[in-house]
PDB file of N, CA and C in Angstrom:
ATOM      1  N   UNK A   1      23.537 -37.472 -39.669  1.00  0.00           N
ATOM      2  CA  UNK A   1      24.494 -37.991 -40.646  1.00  0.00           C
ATOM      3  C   UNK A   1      25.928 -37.870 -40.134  1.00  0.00           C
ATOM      4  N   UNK A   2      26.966 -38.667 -40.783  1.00  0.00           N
ATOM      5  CA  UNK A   2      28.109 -38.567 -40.192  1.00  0.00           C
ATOM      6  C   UNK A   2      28.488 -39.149 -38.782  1.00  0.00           C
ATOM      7  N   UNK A   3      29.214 -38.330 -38.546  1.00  0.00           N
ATOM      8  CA  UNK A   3      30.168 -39.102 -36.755  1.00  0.00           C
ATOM      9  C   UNK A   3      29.433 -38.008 -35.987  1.00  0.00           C
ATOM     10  N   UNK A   4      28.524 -37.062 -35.933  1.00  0.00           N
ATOM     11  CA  UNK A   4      28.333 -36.581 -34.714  1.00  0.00           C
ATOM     12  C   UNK A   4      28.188 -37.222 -33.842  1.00  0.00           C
ATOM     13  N   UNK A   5      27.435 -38.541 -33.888  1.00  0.00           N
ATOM     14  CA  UNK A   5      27.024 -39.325 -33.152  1.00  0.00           C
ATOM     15  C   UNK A   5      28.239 -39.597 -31.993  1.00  0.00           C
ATOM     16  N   UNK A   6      29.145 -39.508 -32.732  1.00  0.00           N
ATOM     17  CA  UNK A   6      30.741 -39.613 -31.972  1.00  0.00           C
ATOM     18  C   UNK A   6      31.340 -38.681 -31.547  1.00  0.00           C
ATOM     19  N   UNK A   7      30.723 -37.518 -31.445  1.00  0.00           N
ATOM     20  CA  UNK A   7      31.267 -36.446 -31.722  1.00  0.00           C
ATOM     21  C   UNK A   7      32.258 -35.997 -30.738  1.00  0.00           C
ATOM     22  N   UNK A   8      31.504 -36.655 -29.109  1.00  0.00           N
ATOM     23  CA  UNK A   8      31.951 -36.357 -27.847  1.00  0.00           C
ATOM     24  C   UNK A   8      33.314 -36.836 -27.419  1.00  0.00           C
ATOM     25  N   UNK A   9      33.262 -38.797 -27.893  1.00  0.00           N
ATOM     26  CA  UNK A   9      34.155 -39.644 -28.423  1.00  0.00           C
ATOM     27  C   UNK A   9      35.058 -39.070 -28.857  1.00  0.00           C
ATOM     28  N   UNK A  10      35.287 -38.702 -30.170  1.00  0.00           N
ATOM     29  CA  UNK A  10      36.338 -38.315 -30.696  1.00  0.00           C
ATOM     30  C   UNK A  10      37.164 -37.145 -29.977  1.00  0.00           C
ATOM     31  N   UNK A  11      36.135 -36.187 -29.959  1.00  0.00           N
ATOM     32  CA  UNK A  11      36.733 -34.779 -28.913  1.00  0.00           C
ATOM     33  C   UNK A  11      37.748 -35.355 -27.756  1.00  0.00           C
ATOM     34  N   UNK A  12      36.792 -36.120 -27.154  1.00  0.00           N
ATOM     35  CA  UNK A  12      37.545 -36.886 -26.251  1.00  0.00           C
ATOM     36  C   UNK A  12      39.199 -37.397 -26.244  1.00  0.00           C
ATOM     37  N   UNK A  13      39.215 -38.131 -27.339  1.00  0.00           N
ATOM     38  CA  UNK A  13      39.868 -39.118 -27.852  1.00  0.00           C
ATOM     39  C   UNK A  13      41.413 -38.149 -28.505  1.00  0.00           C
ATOM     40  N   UNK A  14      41.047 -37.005 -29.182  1.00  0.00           N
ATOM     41  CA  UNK A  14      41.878 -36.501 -29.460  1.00  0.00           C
ATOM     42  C   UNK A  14      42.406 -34.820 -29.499  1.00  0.00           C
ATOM     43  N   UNK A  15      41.164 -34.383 -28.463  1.00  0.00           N
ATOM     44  CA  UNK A  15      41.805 -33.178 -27.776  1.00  0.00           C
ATOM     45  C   UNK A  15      42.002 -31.755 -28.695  1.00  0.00           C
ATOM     46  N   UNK A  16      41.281 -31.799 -29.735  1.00  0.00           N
ATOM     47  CA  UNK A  16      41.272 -31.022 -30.689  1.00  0.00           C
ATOM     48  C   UNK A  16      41.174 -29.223 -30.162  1.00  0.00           C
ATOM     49  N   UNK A  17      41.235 -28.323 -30.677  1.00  0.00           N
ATOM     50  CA  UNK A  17      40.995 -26.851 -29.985  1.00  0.00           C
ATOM     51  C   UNK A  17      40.117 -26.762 -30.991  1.00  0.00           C
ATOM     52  N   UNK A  18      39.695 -27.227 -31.914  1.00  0.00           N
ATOM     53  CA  UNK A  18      38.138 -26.849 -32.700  1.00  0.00           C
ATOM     54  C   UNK A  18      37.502 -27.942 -33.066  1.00  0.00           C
ATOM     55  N   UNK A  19      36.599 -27.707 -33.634  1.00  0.00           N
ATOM     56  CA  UNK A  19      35.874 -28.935 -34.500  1.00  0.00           C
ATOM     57  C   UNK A  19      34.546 -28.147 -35.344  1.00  0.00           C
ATOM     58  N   UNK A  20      34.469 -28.476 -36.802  1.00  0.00           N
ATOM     59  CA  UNK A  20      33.816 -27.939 -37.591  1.00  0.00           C
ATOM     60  C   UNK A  20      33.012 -29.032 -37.670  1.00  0.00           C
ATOM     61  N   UNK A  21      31.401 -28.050 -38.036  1.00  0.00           N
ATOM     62  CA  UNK A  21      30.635 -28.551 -37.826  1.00  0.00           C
ATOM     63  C   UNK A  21      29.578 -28.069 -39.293  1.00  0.00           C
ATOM     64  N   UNK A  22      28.812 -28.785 -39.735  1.00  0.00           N
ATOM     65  CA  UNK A  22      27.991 -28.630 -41.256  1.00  0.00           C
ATOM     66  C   UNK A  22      26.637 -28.451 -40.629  1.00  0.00           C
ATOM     67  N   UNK A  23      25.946 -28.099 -41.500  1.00  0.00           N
ATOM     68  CA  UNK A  23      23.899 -27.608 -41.269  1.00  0.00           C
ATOM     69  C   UNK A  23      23.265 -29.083 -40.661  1.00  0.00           C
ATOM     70  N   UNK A  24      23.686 -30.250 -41.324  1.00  0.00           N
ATOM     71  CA  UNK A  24      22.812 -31.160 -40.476  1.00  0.00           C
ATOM     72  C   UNK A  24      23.410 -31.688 -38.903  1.00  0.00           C
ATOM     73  N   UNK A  25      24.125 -30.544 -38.395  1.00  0.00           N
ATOM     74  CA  UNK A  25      24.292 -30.740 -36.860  1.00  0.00           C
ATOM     75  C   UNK A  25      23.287 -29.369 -36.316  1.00  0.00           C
ATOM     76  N   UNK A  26      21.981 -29.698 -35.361  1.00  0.00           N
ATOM     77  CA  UNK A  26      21.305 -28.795 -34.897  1.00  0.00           C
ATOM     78  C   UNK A  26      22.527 -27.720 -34.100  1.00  0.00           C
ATOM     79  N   UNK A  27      22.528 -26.761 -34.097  1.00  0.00           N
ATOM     80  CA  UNK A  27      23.157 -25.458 -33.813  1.00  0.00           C
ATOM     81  C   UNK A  27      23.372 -25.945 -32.278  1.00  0.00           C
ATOM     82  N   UNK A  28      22.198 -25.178 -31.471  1.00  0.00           N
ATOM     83  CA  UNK A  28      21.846 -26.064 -30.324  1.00  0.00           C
ATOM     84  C   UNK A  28      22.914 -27.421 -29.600  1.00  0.00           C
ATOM     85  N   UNK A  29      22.819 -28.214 -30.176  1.00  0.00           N
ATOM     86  CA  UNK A  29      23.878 -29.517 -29.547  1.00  0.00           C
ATOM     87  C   UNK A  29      25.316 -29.016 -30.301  1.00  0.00           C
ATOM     88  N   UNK A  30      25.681 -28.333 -31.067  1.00  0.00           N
ATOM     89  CA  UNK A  30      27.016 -28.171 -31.109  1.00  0.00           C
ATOM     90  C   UNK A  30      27.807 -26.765 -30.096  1.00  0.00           C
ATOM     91  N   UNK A  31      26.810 -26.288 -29.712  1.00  0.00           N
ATOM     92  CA  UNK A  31      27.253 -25.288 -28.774  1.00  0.00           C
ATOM     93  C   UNK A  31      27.507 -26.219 -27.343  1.00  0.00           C
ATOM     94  N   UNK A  32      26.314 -26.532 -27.383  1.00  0.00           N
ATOM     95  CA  UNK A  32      26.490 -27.607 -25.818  1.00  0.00           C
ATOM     96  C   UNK A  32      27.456 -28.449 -25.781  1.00  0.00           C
ATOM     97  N   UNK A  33      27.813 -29.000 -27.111  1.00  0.00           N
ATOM     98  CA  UNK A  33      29.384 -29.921 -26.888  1.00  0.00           C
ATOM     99  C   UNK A  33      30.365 -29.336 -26.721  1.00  0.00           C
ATOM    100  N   UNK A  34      30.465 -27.698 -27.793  1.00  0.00           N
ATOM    101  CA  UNK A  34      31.629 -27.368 -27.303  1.00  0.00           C
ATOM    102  C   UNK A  34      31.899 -26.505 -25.622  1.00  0.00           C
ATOM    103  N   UNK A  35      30.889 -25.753 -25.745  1.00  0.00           N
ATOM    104  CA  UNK A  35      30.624 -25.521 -23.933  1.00  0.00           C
ATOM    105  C   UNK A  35      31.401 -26.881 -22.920  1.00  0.00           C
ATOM    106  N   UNK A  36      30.598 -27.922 -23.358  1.00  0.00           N
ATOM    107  CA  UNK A  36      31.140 -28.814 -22.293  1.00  0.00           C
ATOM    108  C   UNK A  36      32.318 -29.755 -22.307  1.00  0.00           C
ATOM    109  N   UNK A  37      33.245 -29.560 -23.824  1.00  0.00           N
ATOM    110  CA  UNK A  37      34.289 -30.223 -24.422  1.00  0.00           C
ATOM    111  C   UNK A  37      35.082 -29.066 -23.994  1.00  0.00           C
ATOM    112  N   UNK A  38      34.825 -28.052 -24.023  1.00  0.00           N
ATOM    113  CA  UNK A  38      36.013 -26.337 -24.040  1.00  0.00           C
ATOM    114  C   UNK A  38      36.583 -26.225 -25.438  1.00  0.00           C
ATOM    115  N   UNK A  39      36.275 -26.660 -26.021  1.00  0.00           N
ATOM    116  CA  UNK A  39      36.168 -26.514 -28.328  1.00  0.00           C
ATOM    117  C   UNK A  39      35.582 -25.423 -28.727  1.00  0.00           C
ATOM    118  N   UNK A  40      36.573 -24.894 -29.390  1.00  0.00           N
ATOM    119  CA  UNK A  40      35.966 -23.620 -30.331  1.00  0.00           C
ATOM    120  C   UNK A  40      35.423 -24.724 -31.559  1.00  0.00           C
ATOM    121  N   UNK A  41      33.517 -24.171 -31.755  1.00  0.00           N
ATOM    122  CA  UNK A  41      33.486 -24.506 -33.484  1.00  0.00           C
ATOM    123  C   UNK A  41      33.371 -23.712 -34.471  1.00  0.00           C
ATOM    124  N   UNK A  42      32.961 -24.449 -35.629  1.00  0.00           N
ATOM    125  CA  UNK A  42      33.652 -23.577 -36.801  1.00  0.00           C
ATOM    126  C   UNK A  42      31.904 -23.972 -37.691  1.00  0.00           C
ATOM    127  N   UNK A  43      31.468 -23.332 -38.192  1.00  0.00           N
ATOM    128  CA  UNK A  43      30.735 -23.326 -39.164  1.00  0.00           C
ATOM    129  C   UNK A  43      29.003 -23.373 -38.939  1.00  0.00           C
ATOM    130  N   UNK A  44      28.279 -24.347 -39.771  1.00  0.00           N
ATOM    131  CA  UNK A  44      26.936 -24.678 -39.606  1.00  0.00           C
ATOM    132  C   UNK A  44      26.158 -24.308 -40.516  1.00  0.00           C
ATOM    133  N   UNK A  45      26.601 -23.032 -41.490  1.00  0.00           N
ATOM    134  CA  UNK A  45      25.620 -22.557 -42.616  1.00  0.00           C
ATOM    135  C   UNK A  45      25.524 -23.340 -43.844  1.00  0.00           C
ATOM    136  N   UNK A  46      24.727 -23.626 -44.313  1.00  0.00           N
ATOM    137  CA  UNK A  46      24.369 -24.384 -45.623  1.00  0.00           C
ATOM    138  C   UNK A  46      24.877 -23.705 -46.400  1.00  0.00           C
ATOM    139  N   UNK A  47      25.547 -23.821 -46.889  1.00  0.00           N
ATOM    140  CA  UNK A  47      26.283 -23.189 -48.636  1.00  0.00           C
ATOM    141  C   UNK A  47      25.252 -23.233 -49.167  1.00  0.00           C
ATOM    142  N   UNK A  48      23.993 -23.762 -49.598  1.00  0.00           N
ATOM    143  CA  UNK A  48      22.730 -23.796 -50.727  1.00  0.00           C
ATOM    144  C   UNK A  48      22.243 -22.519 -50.062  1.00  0.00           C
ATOM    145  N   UNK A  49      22.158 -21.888 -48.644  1.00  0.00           N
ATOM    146  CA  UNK A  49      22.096 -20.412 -48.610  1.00  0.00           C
ATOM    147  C   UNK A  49      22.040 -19.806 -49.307  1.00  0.00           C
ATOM    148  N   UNK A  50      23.723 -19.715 -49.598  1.00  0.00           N
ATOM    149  CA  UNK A  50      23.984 -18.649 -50.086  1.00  0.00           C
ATOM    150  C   UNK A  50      23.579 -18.141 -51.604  1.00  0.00           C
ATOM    151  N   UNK A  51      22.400 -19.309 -52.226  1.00  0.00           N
ATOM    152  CA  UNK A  51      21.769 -19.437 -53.449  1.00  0.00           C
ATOM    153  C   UNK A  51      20.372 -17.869 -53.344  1.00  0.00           C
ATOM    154  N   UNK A  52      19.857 -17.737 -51.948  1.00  0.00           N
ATOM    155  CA  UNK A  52      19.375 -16.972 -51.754  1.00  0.00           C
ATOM    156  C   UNK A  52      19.235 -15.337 -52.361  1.00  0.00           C
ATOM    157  N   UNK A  53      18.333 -14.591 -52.048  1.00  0.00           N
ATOM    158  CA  UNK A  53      18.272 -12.960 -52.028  1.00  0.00           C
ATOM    159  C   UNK A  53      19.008 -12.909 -50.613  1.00  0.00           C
ATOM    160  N   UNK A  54      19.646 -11.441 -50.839  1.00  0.00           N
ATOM    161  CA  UNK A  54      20.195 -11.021 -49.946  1.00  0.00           C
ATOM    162  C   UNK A  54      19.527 -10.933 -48.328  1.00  0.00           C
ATOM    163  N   UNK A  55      18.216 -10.957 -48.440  1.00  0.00           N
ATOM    164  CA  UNK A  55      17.123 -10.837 -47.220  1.00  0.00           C
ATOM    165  C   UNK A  55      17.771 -12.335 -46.761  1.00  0.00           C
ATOM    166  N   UNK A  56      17.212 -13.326 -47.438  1.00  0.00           N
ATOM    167  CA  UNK A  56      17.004 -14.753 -47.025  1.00  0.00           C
ATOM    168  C   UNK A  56      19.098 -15.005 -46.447  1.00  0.00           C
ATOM    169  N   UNK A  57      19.771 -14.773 -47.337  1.00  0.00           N
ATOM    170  CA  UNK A  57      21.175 -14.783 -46.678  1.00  0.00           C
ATOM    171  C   UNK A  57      21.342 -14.143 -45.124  1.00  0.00           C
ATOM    172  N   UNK A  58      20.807 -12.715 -45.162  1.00  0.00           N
ATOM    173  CA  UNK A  58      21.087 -12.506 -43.908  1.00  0.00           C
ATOM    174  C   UNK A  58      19.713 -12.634 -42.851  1.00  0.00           C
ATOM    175  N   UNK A  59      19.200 -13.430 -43.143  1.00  0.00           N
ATOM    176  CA  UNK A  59      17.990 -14.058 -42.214  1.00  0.00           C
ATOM    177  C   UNK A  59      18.999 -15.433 -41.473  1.00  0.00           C
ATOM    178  N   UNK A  60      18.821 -16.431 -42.506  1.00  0.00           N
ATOM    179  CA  UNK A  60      19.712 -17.353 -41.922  1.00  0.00           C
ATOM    180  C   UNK A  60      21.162 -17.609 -41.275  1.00  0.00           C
ATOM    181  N   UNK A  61      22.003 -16.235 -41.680  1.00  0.00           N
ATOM    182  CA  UNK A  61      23.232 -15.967 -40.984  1.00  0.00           C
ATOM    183  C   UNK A  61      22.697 -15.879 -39.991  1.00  0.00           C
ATOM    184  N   UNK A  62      22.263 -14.776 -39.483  1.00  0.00           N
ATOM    185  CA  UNK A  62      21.541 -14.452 -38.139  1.00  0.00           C
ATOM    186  C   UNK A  62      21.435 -15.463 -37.749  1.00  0.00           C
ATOM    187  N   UNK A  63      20.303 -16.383 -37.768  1.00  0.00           N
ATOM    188  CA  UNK A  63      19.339 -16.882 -37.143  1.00  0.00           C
ATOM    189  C   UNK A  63      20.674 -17.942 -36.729  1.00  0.00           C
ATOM    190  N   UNK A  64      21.839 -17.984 -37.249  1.00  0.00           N
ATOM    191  CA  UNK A  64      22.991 -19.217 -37.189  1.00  0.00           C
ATOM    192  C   UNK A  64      23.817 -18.571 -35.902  1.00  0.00           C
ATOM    193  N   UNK A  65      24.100 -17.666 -36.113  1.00  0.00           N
ATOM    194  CA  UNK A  65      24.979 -16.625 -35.210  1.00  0.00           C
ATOM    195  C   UNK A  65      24.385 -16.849 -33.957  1.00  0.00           C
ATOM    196  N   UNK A  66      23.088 -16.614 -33.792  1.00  0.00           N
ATOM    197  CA  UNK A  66      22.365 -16.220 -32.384  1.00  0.00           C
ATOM    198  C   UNK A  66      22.100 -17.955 -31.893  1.00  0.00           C
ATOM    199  N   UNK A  67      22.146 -18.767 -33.044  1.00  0.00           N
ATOM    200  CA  UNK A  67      22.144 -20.350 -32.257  1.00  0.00           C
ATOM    201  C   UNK A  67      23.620 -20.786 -31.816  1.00  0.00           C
ATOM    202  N   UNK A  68      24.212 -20.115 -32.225  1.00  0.00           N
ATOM    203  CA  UNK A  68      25.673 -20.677 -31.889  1.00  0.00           C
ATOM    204  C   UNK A  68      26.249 -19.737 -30.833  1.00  0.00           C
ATOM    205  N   UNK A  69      25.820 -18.727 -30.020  1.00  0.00           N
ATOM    206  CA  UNK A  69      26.089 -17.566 -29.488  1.00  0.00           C
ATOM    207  C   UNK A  69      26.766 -18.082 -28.308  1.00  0.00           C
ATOM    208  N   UNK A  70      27.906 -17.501 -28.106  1.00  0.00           N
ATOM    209  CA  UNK A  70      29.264 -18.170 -27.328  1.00  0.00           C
ATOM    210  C   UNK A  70      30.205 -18.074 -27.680  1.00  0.00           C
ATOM    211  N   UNK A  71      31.097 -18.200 -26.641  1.00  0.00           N
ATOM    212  CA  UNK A  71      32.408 -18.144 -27.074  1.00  0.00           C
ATOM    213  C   UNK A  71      33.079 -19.085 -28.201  1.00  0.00           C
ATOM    214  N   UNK A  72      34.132 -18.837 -28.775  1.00  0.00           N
ATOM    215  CA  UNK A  72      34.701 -20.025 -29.509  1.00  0.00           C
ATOM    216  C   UNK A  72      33.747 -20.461 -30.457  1.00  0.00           C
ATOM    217  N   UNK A  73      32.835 -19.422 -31.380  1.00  0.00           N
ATOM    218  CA  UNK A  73      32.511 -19.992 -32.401  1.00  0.00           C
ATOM    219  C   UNK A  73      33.039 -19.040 -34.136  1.00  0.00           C
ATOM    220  N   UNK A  74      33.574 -19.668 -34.819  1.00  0.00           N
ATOM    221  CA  UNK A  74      33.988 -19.232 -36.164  1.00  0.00           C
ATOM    222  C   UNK A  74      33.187 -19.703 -37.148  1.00  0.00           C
ATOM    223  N   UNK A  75      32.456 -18.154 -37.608  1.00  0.00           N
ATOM    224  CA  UNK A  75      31.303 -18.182 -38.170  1.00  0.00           C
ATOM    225  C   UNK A  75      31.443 -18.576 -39.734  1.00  0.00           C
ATOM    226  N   UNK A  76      31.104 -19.823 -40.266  1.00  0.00           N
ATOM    227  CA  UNK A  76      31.557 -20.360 -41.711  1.00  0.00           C
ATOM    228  C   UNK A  76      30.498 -20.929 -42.232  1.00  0.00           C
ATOM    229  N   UNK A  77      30.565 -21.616 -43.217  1.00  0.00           N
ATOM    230  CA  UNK A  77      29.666 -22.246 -44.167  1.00  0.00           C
ATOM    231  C   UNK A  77      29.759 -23.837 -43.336  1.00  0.00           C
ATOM    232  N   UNK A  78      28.831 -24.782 -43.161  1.00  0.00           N
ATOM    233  CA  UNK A  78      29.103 -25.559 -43.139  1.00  0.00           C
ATOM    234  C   UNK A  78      30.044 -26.806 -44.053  1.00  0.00           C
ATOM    235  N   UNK A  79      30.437 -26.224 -45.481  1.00  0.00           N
ATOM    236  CA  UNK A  79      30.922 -27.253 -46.089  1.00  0.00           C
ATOM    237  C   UNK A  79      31.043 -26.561 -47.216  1.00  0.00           C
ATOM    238  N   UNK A  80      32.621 -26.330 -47.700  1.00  0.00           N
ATOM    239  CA  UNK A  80      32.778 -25.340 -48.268  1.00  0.00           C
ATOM    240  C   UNK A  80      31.922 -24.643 -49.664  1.00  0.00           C
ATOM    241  N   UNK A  81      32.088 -23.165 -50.174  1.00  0.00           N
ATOM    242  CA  UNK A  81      31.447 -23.211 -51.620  1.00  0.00           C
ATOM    243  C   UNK A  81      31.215 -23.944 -52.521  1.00  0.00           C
ATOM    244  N   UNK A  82      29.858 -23.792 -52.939  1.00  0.00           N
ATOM    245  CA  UNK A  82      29.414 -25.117 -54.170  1.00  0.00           C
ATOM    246  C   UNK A  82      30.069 -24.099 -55.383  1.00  0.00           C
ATOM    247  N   UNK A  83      30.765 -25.060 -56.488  1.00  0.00           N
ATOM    248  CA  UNK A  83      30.912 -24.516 -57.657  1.00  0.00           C
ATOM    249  C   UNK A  83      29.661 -23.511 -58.528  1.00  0.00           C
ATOM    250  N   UNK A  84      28.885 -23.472 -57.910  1.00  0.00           N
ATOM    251  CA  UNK A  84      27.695 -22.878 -58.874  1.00  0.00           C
ATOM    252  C   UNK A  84      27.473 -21.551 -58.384  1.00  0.00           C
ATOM    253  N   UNK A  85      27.787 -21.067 -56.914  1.00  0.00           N
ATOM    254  CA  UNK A  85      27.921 -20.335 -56.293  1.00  0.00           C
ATOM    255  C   UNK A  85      27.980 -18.729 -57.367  1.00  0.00           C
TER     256      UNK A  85
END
């Protein structure tokens, strides 16, 4: 969904020092872009997470942390708090 598709493009195009990134970008290819762009990113966790037990919250932090593991990543929600939160 979205411009990832562009993602490289745009980086390209306008030289950014980050780029945030939401849950439907696999973890995986946003490390490899920024690795090979030199981009710190920012995010990836599903806010509907954080609907979870505390187990299931810090299962999927983790499991986000260790896919994004590298430099230049700022560990966030993919898309900010849902009002229900």
């Amino acid at each position: 969904p979205g411009a990832w598709m562009h993602a490289e493009a745009i980086v390209a195009a306008t030289q950014p020092a980050a780029i945030g990134v939401d849950w439907h970008v696999r973890p995986e290819e946003a490390r490899k872009l920024a690795d090979r762009m030199k981009v710190t990113i920012q995010g990836n966790l599903d806010p509907c997470h954080l609907f979870g037990d505390a187990d299931t919250v810090r299962r999927r932090t983790t499991a986000m942390l260790r896919a994004m593991d590298g430099p230049g990543h700022v560990a966030n929600l993919g898309h900010g708090v849902l009002p229900e939160t």
